[in-house]
C-alpha atoms as a PDB file:
ATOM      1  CA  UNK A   1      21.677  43.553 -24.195  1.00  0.00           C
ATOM      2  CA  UNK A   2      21.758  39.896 -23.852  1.00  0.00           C
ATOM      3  CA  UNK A   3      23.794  39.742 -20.680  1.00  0.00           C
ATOM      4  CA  UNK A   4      21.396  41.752 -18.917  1.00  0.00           C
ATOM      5  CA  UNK A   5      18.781  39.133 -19.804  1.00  0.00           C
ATOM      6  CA  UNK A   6      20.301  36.751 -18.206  1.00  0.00           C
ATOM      7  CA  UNK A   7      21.344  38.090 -15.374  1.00  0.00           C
ATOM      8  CA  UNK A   8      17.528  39.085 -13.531  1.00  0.00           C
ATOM      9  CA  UNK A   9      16.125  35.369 -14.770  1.00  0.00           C
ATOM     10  CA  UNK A  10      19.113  33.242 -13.293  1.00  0.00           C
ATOM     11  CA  UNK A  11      19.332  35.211  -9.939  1.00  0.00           C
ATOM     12  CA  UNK A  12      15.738  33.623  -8.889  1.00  0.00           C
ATOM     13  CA  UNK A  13      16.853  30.546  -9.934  1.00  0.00           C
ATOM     14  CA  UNK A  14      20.232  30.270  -8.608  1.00  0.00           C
ATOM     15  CA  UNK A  15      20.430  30.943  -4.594  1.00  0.00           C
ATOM     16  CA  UNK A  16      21.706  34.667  -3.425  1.00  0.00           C
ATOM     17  CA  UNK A  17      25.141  34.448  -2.565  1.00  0.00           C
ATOM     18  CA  UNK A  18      26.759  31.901  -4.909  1.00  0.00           C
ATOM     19  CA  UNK A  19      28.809  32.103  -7.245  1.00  0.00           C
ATOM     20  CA  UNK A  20      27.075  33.079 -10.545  1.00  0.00           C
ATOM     21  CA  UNK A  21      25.726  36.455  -7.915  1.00  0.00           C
ATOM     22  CA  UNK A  22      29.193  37.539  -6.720  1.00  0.00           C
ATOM     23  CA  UNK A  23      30.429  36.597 -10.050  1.00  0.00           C
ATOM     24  CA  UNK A  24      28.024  39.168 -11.447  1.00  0.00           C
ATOM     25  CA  UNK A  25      28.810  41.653  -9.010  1.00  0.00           C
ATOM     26  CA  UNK A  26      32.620  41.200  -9.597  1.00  0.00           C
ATOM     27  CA  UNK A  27      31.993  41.464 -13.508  1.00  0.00           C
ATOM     28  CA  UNK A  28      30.087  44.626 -13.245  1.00  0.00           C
ATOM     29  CA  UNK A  29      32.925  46.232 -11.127  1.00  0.00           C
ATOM     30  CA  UNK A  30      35.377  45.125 -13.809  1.00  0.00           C
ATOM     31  CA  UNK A  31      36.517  42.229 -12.021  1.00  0.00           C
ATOM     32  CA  UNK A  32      37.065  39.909 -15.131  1.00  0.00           C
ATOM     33  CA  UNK A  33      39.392  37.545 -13.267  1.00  0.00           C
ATOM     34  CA  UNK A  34      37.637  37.813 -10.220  1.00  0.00           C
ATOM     35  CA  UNK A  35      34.009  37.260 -12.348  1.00  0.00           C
ATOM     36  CA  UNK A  36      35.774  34.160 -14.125  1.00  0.00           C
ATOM     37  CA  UNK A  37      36.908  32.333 -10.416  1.00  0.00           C
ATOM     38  CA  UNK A  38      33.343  32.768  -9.213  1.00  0.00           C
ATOM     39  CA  UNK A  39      31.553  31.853 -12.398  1.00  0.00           C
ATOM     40  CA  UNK A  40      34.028  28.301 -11.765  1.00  0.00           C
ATOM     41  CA  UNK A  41      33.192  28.023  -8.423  1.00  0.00           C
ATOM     42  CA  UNK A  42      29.254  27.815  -9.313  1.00  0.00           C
ATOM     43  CA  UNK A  43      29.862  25.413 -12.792  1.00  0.00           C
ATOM     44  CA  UNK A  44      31.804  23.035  -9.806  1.00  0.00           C
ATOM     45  CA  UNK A  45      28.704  22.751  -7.521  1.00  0.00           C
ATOM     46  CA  UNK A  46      26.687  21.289 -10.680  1.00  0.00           C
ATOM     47  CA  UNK A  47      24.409  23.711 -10.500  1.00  0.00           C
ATOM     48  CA  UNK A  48      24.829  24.952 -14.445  1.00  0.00           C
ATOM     49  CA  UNK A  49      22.677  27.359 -16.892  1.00  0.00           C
ATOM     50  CA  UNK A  50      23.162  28.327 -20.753  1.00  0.00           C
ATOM     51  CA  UNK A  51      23.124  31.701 -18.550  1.00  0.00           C
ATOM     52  CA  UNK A  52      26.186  30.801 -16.564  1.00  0.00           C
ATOM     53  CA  UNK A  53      28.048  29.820 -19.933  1.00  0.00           C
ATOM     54  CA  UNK A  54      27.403  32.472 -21.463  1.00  0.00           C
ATOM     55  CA  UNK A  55      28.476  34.990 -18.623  1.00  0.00           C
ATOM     56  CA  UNK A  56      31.574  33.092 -17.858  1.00  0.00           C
ATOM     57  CA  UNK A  57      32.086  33.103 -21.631  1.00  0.00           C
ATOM     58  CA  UNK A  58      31.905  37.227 -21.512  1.00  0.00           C
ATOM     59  CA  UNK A  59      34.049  37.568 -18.649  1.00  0.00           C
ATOM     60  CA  UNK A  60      36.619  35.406 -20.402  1.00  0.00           C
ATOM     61  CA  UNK A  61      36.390  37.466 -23.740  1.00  0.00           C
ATOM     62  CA  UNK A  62      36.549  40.324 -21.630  1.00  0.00           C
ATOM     63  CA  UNK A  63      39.660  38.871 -19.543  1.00  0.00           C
ATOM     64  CA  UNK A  64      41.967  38.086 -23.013  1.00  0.00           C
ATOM     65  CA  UNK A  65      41.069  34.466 -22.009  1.00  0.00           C
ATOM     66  CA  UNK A  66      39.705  33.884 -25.864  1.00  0.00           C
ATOM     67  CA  UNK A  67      40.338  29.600 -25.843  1.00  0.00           C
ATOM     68  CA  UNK A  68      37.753  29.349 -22.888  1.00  0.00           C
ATOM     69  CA  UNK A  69      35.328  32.326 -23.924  1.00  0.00           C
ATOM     70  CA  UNK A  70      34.909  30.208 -27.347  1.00  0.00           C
ATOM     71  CA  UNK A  71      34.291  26.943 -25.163  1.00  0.00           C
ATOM     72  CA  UNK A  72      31.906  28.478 -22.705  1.00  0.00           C
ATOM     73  CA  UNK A  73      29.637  30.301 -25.583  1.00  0.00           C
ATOM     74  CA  UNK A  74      29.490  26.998 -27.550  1.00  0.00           C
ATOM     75  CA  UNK A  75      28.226  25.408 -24.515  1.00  0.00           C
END
């Protein structure tokens, strides 16, 4: 229930089209891998939430990638 939170308040802060959006859109299609290179891609531009973290966090869990998810929801 969380995640979906998160996901309406970043969008106006973050601009459409960036990573944390297709990130989103590649998560909800199942796209863990895909979800995890996008949710990078934004955390390189330095434009960083507790939202971001914690959705790149998820897609890792979800991915097998446990070492970052635990890094990403401690952040």
């Amino acid at each position: 229930m969380k995640f979906l939170l998160l996901i309406p308040m970043l969008a106006v802060a973050l601009h459409a089209g960036d990573g944390f959006t297709q990130g989103n859109d590649a998560f909800e299609a199942g796209d863990f891998s895909g979800a995890i290179t996008n949710y990078q891609a934004q955390l390189e531009t330095g434009l960083t939430s507790p939202a971001l973290h914690f959705n790149l966090a998820h897609a890792s869990y979800e991915a097998g990638e446990l070492g970052r998810s635990i890094f990403h929801y401690r952040r």
